[in-house]
Protein backbone atom coordinates (compact mmCIF):
# COMPACT_ATOMS: atom_id res chain seq x y z
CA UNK A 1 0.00 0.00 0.00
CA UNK A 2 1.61 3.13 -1.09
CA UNK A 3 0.76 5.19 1.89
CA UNK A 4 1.92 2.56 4.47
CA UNK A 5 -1.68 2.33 6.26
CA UNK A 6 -3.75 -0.88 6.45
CA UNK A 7 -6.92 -0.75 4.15
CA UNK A 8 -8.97 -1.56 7.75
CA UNK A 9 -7.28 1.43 9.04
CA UNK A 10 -7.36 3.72 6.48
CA UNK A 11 -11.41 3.38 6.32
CA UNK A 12 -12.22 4.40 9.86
CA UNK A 13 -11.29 1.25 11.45
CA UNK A 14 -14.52 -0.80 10.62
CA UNK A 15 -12.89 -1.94 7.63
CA UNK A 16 -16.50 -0.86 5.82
CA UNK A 17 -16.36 2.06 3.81
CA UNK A 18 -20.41 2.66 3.31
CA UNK A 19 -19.32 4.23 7.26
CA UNK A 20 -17.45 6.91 5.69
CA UNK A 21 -20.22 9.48 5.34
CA UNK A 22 -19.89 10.50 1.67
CA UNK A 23 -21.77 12.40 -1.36
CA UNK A 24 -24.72 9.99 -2.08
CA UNK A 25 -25.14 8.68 -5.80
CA UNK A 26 -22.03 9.51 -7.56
CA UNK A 27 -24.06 10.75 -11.10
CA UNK A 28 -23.15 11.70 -13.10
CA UNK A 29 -19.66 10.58 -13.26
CA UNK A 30 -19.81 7.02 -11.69
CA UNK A 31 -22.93 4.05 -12.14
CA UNK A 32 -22.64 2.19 -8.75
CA UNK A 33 -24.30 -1.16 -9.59
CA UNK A 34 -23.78 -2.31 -5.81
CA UNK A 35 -24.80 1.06 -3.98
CA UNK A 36 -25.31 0.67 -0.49
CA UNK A 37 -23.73 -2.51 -0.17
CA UNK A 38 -21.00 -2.89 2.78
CA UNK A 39 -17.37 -2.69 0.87
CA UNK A 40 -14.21 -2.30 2.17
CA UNK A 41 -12.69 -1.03 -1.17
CA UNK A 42 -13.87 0.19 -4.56
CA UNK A 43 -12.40 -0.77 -8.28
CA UNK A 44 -12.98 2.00 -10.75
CA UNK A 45 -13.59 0.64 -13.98
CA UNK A 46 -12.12 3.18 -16.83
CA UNK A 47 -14.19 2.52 -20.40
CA UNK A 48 -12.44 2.08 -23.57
CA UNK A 49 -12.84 4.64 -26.50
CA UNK A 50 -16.49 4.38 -27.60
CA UNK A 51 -17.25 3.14 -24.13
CA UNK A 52 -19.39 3.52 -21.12
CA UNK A 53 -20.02 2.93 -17.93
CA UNK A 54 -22.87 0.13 -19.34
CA UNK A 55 -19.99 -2.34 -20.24
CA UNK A 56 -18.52 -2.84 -16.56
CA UNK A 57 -22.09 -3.32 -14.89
CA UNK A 58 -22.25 -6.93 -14.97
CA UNK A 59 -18.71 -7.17 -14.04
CA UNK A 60 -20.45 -6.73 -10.33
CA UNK A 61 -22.00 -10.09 -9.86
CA UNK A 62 -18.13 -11.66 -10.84
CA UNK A 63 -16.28 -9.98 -7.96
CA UNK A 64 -15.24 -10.30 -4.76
CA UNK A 65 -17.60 -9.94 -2.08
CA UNK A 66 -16.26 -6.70 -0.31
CA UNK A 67 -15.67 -4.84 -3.49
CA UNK A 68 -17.78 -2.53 -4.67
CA UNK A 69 -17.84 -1.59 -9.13
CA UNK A 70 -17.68 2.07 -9.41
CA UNK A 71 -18.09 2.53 -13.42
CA UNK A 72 -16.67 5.84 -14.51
CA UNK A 73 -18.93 7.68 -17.21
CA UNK A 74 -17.44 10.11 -19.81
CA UNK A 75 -19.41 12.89 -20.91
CA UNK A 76 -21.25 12.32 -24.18
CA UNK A 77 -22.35 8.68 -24.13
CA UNK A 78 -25.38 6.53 -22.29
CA UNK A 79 -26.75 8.63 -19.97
CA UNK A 80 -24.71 11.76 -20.32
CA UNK A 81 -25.19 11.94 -24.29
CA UNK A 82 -26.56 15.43 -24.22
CA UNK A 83 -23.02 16.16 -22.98
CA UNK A 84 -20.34 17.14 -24.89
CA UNK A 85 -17.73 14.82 -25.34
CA UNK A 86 -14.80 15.75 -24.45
CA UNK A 87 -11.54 16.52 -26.90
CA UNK A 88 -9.00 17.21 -24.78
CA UNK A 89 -7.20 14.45 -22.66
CA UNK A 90 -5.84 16.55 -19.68
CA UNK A 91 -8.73 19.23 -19.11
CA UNK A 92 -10.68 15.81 -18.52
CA UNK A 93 -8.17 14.38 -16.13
CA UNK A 94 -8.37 17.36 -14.45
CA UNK A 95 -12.30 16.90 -14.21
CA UNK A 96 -11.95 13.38 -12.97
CA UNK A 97 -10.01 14.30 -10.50
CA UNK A 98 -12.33 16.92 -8.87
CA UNK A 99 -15.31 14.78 -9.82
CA UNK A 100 -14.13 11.58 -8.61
CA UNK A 101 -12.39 13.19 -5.04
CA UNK A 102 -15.37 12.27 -2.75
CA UNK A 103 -15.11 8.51 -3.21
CA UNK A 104 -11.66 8.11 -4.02
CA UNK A 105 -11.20 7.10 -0.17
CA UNK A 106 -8.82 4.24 0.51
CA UNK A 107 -8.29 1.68 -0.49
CA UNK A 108 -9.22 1.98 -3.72
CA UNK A 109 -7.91 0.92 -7.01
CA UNK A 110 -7.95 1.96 -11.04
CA UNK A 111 -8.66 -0.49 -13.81
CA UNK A 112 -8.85 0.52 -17.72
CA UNK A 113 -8.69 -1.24 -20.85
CA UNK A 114 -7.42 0.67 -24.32
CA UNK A 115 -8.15 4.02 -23.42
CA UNK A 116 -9.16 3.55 -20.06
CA UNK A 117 -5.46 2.11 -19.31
CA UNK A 118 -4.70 5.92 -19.95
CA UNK A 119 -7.02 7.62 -17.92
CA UNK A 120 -6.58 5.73 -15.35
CA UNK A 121 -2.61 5.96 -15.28
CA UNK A 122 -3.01 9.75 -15.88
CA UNK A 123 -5.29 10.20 -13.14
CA UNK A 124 -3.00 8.82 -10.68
CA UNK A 125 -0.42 10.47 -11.23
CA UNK A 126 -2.60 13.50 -11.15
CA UNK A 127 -3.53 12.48 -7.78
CA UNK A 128 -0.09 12.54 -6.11
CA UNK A 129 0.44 16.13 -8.14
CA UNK A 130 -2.44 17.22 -5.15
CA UNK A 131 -1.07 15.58 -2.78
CA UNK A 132 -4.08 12.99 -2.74
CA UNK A 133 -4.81 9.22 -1.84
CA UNK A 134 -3.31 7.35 -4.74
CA UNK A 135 -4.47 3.93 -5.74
CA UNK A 136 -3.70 0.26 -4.13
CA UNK A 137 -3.10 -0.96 -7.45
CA UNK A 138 -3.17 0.06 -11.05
CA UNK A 139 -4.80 -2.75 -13.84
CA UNK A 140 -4.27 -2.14 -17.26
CA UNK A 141 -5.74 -3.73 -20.06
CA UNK A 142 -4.76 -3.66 -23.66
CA UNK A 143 -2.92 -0.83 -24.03
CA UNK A 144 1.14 -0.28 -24.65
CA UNK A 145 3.15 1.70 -22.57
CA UNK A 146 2.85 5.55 -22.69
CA UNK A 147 6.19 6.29 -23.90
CA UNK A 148 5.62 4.09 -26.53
CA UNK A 149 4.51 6.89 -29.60
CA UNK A 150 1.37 5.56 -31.79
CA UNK A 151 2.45 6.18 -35.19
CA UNK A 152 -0.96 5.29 -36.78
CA UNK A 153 -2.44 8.31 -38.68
CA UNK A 154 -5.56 10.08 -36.90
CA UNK A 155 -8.59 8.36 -37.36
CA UNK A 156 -11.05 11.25 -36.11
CA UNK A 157 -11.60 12.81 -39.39
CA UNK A 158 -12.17 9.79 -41.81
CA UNK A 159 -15.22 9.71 -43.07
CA UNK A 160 -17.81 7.37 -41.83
CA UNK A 161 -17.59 4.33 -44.13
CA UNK A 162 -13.56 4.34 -43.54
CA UNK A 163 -13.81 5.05 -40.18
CA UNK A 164 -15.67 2.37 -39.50
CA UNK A 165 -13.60 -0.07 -41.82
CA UNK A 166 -10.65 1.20 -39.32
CA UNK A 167 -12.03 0.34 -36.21
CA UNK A 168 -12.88 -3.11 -37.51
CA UNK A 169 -9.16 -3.60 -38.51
CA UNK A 170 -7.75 -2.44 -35.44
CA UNK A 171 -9.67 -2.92 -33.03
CA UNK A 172 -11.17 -6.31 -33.61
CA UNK A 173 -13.80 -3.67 -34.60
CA UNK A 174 -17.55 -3.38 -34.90
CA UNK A 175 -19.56 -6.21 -34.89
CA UNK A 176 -21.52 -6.70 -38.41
CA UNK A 177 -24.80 -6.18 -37.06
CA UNK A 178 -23.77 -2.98 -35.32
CA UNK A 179 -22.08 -1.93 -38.86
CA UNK A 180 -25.39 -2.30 -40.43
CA UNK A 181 -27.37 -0.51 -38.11
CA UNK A 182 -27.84 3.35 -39.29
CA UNK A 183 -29.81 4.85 -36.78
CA UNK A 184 -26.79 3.07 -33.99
CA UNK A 185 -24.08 4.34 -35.93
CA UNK A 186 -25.45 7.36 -35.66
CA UNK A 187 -25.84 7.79 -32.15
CA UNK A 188 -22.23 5.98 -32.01
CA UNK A 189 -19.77 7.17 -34.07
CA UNK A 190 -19.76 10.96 -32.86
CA UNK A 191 -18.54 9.58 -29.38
CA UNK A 192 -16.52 7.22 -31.29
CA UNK A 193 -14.61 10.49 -33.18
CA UNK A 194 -14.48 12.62 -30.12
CA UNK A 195 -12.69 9.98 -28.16
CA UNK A 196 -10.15 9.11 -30.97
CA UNK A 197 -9.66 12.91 -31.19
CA UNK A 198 -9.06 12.73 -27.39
CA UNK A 199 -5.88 10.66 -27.54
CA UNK A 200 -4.14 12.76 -30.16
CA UNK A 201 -4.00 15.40 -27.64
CA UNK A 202 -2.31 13.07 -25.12
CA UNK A 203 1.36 13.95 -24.53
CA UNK A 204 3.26 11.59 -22.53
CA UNK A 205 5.13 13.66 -19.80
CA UNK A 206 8.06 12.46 -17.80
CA UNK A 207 7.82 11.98 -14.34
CA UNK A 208 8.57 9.96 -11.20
CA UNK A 209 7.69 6.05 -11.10
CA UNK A 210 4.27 5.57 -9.52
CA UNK A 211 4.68 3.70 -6.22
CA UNK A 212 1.57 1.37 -6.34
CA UNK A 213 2.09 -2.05 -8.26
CA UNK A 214 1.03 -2.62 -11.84
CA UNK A 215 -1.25 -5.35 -13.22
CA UNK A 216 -1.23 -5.34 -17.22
CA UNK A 217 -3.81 -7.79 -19.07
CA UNK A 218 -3.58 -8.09 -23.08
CA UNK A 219 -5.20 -10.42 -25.39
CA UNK A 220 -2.54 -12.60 -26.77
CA UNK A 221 -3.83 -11.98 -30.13
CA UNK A 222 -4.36 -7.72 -29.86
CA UNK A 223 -3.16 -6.40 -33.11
CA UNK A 224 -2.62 -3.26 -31.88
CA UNK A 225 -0.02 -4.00 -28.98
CA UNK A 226 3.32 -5.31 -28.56
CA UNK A 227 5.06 -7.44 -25.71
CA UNK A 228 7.81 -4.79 -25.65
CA UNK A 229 5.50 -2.21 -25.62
CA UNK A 230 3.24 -3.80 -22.82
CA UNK A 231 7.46 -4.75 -20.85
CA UNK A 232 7.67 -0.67 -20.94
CA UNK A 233 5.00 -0.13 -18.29
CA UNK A 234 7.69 -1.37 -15.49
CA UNK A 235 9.20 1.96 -15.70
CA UNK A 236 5.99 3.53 -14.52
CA UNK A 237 6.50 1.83 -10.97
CA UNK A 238 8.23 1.65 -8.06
CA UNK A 239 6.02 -1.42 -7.30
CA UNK A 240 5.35 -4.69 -8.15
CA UNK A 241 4.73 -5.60 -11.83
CA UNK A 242 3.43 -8.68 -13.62
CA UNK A 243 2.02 -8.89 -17.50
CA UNK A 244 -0.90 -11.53 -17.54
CA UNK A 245 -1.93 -12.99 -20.93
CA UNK A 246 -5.32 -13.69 -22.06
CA UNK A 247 -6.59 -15.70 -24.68
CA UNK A 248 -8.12 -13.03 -27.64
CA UNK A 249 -7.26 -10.11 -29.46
CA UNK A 250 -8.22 -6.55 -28.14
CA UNK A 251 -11.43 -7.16 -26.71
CA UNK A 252 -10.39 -10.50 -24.81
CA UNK A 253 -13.01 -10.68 -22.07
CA UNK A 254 -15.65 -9.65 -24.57
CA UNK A 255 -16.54 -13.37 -25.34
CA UNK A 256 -16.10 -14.36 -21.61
CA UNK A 257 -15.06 -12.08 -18.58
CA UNK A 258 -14.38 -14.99 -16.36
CA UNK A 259 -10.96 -15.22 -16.95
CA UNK A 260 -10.09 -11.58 -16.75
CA UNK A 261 -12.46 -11.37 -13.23
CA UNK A 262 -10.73 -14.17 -11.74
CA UNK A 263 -7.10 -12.23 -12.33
CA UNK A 264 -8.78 -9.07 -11.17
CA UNK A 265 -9.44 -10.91 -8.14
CA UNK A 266 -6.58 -12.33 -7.12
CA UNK A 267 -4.69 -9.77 -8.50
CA UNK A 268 -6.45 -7.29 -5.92
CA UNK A 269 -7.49 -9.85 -2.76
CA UNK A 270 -5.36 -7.80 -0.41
CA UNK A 271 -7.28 -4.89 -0.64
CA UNK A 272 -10.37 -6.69 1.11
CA UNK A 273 -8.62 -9.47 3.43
């Protein structure tokens, strides 16, 4: 634990953080499938470019008893579509971090796949810029090492037939009978554009090693990332590091979560024993 603290002690004692009085809800930023529940840490679940907070939900029932799913939820998707998306990576870490502050109360940890694996490592490390609680543990899914420079051109102003074909070819893509639906595309592929234009503003900065340990989960068949690039996340930490290989390609747990719950599980059993 990075701040030395036991998680028992660091949430009042009781070991139960539903005693820590605290903002109730969380909208619009977080969907709290298990609300209310006695926890004695929380796993924010980061979504993936495109994503929401919808796609972690079920993730509740394969957990740990003691653990309670907060789901983060960009602007301009689900239920905060009326909402701009947003364009710029670091204004919206910046937002997370003020948004999120109430519940970030340890012990606590980050997990995000693709984009997610950013905004959660970027969030972190904006936490111990303020001097806040930092995570137990960071878990990062499908995505290569920050220093690692994406060469790929920008995909945020193809047009939409292209676009589409891209995302398919990357990403493991769009399924065919989401491809063919107009009026889905439609309500998809603006969120879709905003997000992509997101990460070209992201600027890896220098900094010190994190001092919480590093999961990192990758589909053994993910087109889009290399071992190398996934070996270059050890400089990030001061902690403990391990690489765990699923079977898949970028969206690995897609077809069956099980496996990645049951790492996530062991991976973070001492935050709730």
């Amino acid at each position: 634990m990075s701040t030395g603290a036991s998680p028992r002690a660091m949430s009042g004692g009781s070991g139960v953080l539903a005693s820590v009085p605290i903002p109730a809800g969380g909208a619009p930023w977080l969907l709290r499938p298990q609300a209310g529940s006695p926890s004695v840490a929380r796993l924010f679940c980061f979504p993936f470019a495109g994503g929401g907070a919808a796609s972690y939900v079920q993730w509740a029932r394969g957990l740990p008893a003691g653990l309670e799913l907060c789901a983060v939820q960009l602007p301009g998707r689900e239920s905060r579509l009326g909402e701009p998306a947003r364009v710029q990576f670091f204004p919206l870490i910046n937002e997370l971090a003020d948004a999120l502050a109430p519940w970030l109360i340890p012990p606590f940890a980050f997990f995000g796949h693709s984009m997610g694996a950013l905004l959660a490592f970027e969030l972190a490390r904006e936490l111990r810029r303020r001097e806040r609680p930092l995570p137990e543990r960071l878990l990062l899914s499908g995505r290569q090492a920050p220093t690692q420079v994406d060469d790929a051109e920008p995909m945020h102003q193809l047009d939409d037939p292209e676009f589409v074909a891209r995302l398919s070819e990357r990403y493991d893509g769009i399924p065919d009978a989401v491809r063919n639906d107009a009026d889905f595309l439609r309500l998809f592929l603006p969120t879709m554009r905003a997000d992509f234009e997101l990460l070209t503003t992201y600027v890896y900065r220098p900094e010190l090693p994190l001092p919480c340990p590093f999961s990192i989960y990758c589909g053994r068949h993910d087109p889009q990332v290399r071992g190398e690039a996934l070996q270059d996340w050890r400089w990030q930490t001061t902690g403990g590091f391990e690489i765990r290989w699923l079977e898949g390609g970028h969206f690995y747990y897609q077809p069956d979560r099980k496996p990645l719950l049951g790492a996530l599980a062991e991976d973070l059993r001492p935050l709730i024993t």
